[in-house]
Protein backbone atom coordinates (compact mmCIF):
# COMPACT_ATOMS: atom_id res chain seq x y z
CA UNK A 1 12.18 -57.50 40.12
CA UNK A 2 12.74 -54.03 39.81
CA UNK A 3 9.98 -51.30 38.76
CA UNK A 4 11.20 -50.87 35.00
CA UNK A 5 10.91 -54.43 34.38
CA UNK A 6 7.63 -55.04 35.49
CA UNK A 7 5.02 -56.57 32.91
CA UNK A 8 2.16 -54.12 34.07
CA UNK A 9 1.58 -51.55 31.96
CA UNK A 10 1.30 -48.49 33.35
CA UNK A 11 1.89 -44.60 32.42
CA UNK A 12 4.16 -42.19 33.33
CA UNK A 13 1.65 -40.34 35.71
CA UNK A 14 0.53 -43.40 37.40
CA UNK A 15 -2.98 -42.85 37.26
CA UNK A 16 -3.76 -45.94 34.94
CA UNK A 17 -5.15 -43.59 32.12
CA UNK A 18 -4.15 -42.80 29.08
CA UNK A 19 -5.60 -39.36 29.12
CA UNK A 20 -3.43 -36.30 28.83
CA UNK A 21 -3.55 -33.85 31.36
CA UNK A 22 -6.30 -30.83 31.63
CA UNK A 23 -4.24 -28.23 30.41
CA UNK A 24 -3.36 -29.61 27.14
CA UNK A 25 -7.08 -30.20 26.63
CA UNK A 26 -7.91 -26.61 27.11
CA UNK A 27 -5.33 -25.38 24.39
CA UNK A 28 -7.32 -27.88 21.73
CA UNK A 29 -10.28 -25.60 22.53
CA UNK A 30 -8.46 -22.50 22.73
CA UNK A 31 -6.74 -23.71 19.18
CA UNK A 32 -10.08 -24.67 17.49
CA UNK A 33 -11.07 -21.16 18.27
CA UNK A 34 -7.89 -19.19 17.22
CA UNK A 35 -7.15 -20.42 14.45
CA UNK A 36 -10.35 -19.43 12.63
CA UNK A 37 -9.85 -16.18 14.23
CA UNK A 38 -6.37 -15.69 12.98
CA UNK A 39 -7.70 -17.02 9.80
CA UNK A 40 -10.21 -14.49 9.30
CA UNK A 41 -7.97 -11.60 10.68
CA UNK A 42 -5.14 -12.15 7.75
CA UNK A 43 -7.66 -12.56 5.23
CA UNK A 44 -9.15 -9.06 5.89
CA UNK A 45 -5.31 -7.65 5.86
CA UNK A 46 -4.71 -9.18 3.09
CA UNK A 47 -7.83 -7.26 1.27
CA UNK A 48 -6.72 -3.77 2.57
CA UNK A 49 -3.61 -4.43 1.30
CA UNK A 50 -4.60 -5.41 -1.95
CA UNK A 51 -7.39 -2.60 -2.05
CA UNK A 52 -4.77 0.16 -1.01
CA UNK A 53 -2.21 -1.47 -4.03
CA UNK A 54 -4.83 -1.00 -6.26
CA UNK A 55 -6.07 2.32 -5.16
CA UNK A 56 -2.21 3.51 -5.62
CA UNK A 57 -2.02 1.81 -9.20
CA UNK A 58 -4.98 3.79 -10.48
CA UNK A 59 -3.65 6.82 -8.66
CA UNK A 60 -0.56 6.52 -10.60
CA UNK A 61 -2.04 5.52 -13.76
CA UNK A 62 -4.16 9.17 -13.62
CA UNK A 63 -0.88 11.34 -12.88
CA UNK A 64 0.98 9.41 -15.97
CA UNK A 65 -2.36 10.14 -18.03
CA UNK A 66 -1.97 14.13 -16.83
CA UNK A 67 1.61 14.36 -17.06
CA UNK A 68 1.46 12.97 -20.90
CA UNK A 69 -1.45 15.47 -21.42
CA UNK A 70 0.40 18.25 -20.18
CA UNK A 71 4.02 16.91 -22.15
CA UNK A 72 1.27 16.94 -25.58
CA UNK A 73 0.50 20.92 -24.79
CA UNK A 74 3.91 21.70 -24.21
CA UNK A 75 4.77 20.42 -27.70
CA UNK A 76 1.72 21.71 -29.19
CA UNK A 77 2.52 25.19 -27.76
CA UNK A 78 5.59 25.15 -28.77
CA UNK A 79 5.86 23.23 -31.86
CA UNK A 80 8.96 21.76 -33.91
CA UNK A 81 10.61 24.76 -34.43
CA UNK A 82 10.80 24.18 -38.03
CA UNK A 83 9.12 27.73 -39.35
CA UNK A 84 9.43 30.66 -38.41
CA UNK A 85 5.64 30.80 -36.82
CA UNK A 86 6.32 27.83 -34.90
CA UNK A 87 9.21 29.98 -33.26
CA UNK A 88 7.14 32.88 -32.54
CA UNK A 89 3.84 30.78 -31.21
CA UNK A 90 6.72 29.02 -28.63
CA UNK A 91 8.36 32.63 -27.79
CA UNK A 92 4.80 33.56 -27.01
CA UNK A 93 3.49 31.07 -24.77
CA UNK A 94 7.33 30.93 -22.76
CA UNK A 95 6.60 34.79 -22.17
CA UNK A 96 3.19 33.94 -20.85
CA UNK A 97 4.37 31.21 -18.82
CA UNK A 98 7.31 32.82 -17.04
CA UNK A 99 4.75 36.12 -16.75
CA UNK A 100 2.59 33.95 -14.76
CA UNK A 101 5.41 32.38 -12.79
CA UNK A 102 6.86 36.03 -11.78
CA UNK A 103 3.56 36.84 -10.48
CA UNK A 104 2.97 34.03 -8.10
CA UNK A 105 6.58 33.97 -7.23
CA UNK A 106 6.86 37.49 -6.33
CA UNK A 107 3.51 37.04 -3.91
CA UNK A 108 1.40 39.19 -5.57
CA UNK A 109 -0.62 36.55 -6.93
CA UNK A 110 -4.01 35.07 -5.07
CA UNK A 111 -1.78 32.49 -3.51
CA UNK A 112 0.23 35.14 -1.44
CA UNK A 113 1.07 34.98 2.36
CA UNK A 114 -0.95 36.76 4.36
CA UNK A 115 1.35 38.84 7.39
């Protein structure tokens, strides 16, 4: 009879066991350790993450609070433009604006280079 036909059962490796070999036993321990590891190590990526997200959705939230606030003086300063006061309040405050602007842009202001 030949070898594949024999009624003995016996495995591949012809030890008699049905064991698998050494190796693959050490990557079940290696694999109960990793994977809690791995586990842990996305988790606490995943809470930067959503720390910095919220971090840059209050950010934003306070520069769309100032930039309203600022939009609210601007009309306030200078008005509707209805009367004749109105007019001459906006006039005003554009001079005093683009006064202020000249002297910062021209580098006399406390801002300038130093050379």
């Amino acid at each position: 009879m030949d070898q594949f036909a024999s009624s003995s059962r016996q495995t591949p490796l012809g030890n008699g066991a049905n064991h698998p070999p050494k190796h693959i036993v050490g990557l079940g321990r290696l694999t109960k350790i990793a994977v809690p590891v791995i586990a842990v190590l996305g988790l606490g990526y995943g809470v930067t993450v959503l720390r910095e997200a919220q971090k840059r959705v209050q950010y934003q939230s306070i520069q769309e609070e100032e930039r309203l606030r600022q939009n609210a003086q601007l009309m306030d300063a200078y008005g509707d433009k209805t009367s004749l006061d109105d007019m001459q309040r906006a006039l005003e405050h554009y001079h005093q604006v683009s006064a202020i602007f000249m002297f910062y842009r021209n580098g006399t202001g406390l801002f300038q280079n130093s050379r």
